[in-house]
Each structure stands twice: as C-alpha cells, then as structure tokens.
C-alpha atoms as a PDB file:
ATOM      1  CA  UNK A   1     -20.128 -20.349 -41.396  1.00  0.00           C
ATOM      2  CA  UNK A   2     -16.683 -20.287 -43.030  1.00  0.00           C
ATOM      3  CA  UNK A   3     -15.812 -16.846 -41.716  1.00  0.00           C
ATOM      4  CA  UNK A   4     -16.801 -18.099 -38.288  1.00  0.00           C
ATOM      5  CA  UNK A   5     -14.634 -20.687 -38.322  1.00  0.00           C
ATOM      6  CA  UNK A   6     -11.810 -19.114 -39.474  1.00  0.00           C
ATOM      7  CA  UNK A   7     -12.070 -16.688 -36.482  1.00  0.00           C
ATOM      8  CA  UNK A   8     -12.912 -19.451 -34.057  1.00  0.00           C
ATOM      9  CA  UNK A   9      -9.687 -21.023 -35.272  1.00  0.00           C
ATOM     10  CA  UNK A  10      -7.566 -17.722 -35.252  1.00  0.00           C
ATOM     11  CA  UNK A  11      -8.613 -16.938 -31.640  1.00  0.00           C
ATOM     12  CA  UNK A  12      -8.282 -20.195 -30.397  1.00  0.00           C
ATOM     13  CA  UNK A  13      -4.607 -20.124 -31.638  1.00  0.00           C
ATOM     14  CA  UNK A  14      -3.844 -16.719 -30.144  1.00  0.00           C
ATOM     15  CA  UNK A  15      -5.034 -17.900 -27.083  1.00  0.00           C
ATOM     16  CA  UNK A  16      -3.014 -20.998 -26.973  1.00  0.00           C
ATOM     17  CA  UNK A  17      -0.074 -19.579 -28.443  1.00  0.00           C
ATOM     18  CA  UNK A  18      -0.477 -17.004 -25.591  1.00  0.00           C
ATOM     19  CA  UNK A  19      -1.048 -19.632 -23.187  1.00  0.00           C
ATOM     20  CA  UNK A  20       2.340 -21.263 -24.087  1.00  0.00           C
ATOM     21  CA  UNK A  21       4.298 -18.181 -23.679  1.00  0.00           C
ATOM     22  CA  UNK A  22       2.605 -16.744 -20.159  1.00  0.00           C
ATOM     23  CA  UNK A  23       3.196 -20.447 -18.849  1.00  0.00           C
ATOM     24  CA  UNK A  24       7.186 -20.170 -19.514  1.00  0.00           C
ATOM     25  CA  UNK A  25       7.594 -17.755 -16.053  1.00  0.00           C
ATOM     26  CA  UNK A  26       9.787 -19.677 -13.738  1.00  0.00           C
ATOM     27  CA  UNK A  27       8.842 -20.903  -9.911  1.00  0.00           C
ATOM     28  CA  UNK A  28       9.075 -17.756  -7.985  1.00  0.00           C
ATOM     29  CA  UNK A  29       9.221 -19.845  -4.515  1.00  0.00           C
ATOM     30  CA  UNK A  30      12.630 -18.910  -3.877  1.00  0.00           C
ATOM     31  CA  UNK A  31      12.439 -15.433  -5.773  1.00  0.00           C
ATOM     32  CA  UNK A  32      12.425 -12.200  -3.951  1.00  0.00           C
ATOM     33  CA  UNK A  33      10.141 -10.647  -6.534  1.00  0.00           C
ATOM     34  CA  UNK A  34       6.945 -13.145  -6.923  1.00  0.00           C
ATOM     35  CA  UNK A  35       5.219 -13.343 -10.247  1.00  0.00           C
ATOM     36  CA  UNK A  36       2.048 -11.363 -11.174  1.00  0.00           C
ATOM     37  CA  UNK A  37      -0.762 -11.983 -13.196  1.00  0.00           C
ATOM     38  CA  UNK A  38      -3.421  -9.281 -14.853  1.00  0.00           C
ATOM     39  CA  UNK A  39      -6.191  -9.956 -16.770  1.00  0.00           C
ATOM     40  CA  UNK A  40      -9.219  -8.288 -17.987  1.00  0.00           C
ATOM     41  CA  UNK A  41     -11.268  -7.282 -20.955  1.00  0.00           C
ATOM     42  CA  UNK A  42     -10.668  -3.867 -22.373  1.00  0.00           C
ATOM     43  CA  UNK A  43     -13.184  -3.037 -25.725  1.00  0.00           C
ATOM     44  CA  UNK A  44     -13.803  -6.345 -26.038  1.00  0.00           C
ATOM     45  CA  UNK A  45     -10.321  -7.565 -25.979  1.00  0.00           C
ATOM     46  CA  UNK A  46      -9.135  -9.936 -23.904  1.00  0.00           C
ATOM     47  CA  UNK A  47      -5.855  -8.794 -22.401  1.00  0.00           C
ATOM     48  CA  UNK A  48      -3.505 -11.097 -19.910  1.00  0.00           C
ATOM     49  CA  UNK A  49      -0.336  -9.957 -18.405  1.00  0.00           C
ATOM     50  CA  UNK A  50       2.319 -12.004 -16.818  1.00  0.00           C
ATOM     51  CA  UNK A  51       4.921  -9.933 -15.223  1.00  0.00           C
ATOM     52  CA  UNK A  52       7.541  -9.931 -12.132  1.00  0.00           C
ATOM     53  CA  UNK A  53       6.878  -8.254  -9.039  1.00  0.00           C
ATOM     54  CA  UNK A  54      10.054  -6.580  -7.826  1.00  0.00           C
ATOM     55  CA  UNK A  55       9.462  -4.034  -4.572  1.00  0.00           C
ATOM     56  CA  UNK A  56      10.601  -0.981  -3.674  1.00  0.00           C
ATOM     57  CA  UNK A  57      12.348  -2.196  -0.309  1.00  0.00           C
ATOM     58  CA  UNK A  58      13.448   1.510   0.108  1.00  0.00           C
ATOM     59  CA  UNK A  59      15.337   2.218  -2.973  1.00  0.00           C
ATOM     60  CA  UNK A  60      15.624   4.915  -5.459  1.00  0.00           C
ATOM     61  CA  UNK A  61      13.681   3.766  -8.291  1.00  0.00           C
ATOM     62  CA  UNK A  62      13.255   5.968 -10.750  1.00  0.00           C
ATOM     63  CA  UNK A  63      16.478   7.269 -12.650  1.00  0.00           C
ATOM     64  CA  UNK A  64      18.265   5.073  -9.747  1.00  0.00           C
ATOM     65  CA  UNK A  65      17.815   1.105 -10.063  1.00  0.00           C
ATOM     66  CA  UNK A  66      15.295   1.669 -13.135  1.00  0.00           C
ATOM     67  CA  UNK A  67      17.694   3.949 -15.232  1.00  0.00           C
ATOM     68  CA  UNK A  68      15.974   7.145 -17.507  1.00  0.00           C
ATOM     69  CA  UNK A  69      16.616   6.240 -21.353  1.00  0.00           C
ATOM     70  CA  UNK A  70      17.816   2.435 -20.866  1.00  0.00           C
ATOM     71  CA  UNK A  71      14.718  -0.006 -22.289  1.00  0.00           C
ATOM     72  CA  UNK A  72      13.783  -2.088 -18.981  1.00  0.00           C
ATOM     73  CA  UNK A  73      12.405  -5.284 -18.757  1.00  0.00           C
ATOM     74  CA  UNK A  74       9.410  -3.434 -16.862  1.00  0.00           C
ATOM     75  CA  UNK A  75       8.947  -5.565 -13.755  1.00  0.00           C
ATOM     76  CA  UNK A  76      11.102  -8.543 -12.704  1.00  0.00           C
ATOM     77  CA  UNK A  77      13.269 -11.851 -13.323  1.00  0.00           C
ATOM     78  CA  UNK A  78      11.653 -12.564 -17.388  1.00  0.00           C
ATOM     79  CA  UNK A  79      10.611  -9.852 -19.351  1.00  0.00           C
ATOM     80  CA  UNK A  80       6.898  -8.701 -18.900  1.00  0.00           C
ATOM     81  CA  UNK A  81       4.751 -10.687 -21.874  1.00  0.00           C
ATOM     82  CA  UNK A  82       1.277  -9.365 -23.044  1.00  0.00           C
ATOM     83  CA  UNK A  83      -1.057 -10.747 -25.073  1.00  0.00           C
ATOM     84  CA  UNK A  84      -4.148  -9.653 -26.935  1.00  0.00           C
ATOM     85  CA  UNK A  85      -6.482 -12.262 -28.373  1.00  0.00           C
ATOM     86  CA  UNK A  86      -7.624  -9.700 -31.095  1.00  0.00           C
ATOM     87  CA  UNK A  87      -5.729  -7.040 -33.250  1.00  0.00           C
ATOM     88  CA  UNK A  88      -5.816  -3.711 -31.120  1.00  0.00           C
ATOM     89  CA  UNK A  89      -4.744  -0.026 -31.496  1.00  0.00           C
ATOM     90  CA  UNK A  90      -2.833   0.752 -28.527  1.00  0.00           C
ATOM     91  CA  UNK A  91      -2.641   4.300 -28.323  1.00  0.00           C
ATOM     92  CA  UNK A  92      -3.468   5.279 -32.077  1.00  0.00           C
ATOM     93  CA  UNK A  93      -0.632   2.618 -32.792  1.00  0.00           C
ATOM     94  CA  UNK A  94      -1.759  -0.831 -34.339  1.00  0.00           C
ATOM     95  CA  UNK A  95      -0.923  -4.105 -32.839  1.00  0.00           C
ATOM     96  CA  UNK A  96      -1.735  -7.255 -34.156  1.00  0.00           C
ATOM     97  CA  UNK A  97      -3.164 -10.272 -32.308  1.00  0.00           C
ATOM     98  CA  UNK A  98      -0.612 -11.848 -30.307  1.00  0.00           C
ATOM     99  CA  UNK A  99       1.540 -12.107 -27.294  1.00  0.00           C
ATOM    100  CA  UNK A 100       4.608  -9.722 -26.715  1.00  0.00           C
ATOM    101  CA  UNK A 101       7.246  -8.496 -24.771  1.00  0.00           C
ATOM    102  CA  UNK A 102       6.082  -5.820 -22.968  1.00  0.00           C
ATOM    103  CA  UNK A 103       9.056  -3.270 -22.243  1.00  0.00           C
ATOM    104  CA  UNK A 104       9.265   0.273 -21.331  1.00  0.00           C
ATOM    105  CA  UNK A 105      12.446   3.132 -22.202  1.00  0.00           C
ATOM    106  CA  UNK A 106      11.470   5.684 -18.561  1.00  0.00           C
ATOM    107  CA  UNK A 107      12.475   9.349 -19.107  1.00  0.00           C
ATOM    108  CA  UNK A 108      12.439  11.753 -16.822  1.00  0.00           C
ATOM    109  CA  UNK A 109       9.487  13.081 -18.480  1.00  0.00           C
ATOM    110  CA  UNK A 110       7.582  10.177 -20.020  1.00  0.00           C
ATOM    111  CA  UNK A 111       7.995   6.617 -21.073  1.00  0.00           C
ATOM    112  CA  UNK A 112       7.572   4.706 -23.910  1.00  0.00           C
ATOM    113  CA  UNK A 113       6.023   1.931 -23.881  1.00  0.00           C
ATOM    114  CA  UNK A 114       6.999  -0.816 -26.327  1.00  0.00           C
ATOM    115  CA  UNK A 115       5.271  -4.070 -27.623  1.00  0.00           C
ATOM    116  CA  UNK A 116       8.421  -6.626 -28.761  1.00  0.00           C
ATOM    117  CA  UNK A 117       7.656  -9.556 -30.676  1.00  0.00           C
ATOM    118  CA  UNK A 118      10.544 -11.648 -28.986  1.00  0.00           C
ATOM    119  CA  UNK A 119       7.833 -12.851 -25.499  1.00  0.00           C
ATOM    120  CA  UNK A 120      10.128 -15.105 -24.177  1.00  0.00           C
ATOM    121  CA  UNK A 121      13.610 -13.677 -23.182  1.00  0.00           C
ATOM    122  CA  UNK A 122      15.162 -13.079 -19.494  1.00  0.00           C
ATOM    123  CA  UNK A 123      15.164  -9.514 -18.597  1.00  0.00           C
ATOM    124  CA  UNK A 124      15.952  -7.104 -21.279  1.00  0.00           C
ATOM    125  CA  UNK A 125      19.673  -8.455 -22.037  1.00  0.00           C
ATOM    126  CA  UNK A 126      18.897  -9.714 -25.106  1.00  0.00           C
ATOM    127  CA  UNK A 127      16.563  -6.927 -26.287  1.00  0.00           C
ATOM    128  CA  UNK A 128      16.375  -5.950 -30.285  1.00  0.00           C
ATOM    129  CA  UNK A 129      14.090  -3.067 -31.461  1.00  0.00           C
ATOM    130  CA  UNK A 130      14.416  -4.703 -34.834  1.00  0.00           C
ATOM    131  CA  UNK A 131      11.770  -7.019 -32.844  1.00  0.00           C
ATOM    132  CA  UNK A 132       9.428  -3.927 -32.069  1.00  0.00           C
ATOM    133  CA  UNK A 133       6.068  -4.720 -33.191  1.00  0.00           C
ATOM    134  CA  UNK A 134       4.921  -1.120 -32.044  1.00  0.00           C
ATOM    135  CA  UNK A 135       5.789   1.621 -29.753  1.00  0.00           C
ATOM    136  CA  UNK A 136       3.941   4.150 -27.868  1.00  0.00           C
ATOM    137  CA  UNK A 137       5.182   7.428 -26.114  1.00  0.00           C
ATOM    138  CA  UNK A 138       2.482   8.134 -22.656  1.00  0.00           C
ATOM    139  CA  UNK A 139       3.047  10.581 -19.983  1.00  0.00           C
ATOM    140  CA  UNK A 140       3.371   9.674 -16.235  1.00  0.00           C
ATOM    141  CA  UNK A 141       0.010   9.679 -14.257  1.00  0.00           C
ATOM    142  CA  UNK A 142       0.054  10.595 -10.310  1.00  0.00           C
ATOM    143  CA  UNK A 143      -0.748   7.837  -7.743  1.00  0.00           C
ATOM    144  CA  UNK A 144      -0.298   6.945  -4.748  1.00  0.00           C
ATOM    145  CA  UNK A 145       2.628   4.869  -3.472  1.00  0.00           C
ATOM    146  CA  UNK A 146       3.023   1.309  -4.423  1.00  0.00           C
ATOM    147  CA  UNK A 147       5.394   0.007  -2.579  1.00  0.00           C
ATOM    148  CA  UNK A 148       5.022  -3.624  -4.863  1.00  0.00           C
ATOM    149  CA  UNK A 149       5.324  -3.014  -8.507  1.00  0.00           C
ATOM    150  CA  UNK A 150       1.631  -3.741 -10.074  1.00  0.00           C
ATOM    151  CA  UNK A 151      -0.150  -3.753 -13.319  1.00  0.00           C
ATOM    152  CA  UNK A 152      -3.301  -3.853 -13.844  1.00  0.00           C
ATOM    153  CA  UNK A 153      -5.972  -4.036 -16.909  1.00  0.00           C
ATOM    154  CA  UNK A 154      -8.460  -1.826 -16.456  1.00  0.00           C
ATOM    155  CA  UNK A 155     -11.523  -0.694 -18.231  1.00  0.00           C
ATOM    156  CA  UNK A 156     -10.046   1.609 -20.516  1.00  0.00           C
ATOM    157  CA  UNK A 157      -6.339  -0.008 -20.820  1.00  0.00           C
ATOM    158  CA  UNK A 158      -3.549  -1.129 -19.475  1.00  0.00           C
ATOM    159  CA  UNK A 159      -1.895   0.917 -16.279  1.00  0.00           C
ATOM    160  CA  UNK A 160       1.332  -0.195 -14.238  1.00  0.00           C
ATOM    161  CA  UNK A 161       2.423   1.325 -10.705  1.00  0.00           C
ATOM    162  CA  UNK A 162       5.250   1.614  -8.743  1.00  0.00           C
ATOM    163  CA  UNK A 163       7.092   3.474  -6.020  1.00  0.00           C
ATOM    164  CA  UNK A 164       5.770   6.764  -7.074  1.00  0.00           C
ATOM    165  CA  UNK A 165       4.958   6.689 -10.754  1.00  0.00           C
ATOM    166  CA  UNK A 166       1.937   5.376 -12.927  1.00  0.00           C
ATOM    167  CA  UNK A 167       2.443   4.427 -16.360  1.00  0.00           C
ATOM    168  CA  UNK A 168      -0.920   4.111 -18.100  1.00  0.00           C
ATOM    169  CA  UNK A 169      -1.873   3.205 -22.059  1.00  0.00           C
ATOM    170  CA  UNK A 170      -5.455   2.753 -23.599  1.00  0.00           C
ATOM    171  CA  UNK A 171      -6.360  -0.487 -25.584  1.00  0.00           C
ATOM    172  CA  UNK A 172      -8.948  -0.521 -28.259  1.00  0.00           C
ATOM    173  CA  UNK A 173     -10.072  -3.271 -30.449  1.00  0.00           C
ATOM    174  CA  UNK A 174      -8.494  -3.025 -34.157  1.00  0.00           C
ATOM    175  CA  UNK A 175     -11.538  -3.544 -35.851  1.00  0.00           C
END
C-alpha cells in the first residue's frame, strides 16, 4: 500500500509539474507559427509534447534558416518541452521522469537530439548543455513533404517532420 502511494504521489507530481510547464506557451493568435500539441502513450509511458509550428512558406530549411551544427530550439517561438510521466530510455540513453527542453543540433548527416532540463526558456538563446539531462545521436528518416513542421508520438517513439526531413527516436519505459 505504501509503495503504491508513493508512486501515485510521484506520478501525480510529474504530471502536474508537467502540466505547469506545457501551460507556459504564449497565445499564438497573432503568431505566424501556431502552437502544437502531441500526445500519446509509447511502452506505457505517457508522453506530451508542446511545440511551435513554424512552416516552410518556401524557404530553404535545412542548413539554410535551420543551420547544420547550431542546437535549435526545434520548432517555433518557446523552446519545444517534453515530458514523460515515468523514467524512460530514449534510445539506449536514460531519462528520468520529467518534463524537458526538447532541442535538436541538425547535421548534414544526422541530428542529435537532446533532452535539457531548463523547459521553460524562449528559443534556444539561452541554451546551456551543462543543463543536458541526456542526448541522443538518430539518423534522418525519408518522408514525404511537410510543408507545417509536426511531431508526433507514435507507437514506438517520438518522430518530428518537416520540409523534407524526418527526425525519429524510440521511447521505452525505464523500468
């Protein structure tokens, strides 16, 4: 009974904790790129991301208004936050229960994909690695165009698309 309540209590202050810091996302009724939500249950985890929705609008995304090897907020307006309501492995790496900023470092070849423990920041201005709570290198994945940058949580993980490149890493519960 003890142990239940202890976890009761634990996930009911991950999930208000997370609630707090997914709430902080500004208006976006006079912002060009509107706010986006994702949620979904991946190994029994529940995952929610809140995240800006910049578009494409013709530009050169890639290496050209997202820059290869500069950390990037990875979306729009406030940095992307994530939040797990149980400690996960996210790609072999080990993430504890929590919300984060959710950033990504594009290279031509790859990204990585980094979990900061600093949710609540504008952009990536004020970005600190010191804050990393984990990192995670994933290859691109082939999709077809998204004109609207979107993530998505999926059955297996986490997977975010725009303009012509899909950035995809798998969840799994920690314990």
């Amino acid at each position: 009974m003890l142990m239940r309540s202890k976890t009761l209590f634990a996930t009911t202050a991950v999930l208000l904790i997370a609630g707090v810091a997914l709430a902080e996302r500004g208006d976006d009724a006079d912002r060009k790129s509107k706010n986006g939500h994702a949620e979904g249950t991946v190994d029994g985890v529940s995952v929610v991301v809140d995240y800006g929705r910049p578009n494409v609008k013709g530009r050169d995304i890639w290496g050209g208004l997202v820059p290869f090897d500069a950390v990037w907020r990875t979306g729009a307006n406030e940095a992307t936050a994530i939040s797990f309501d149980q400690d996960v492995t996210v790609e072999g790496v080990a993430i504890a229960a929590g919300t984060y900023g959710l950033f990504t470092l594009p290279t031509e070849d790859g990204c990585t994909v980094i979990f900061n423990s600093v949710a609540e920041q504008w952009g990536a201005f004020d970005y600190d690695s010191s804050k990393d709570a984990g990192r995670v290198d994933v290859a691109y994945g082939e999709g077809e165009f998204v004109e609207t940058f979107e993530i998505s949580v999926g059955d297996d993980g986490v997977s975010l698309a725009w303009a012509d490149r899909v950035i995809s890493f798998g969840v799994q519960s920690g314990s």
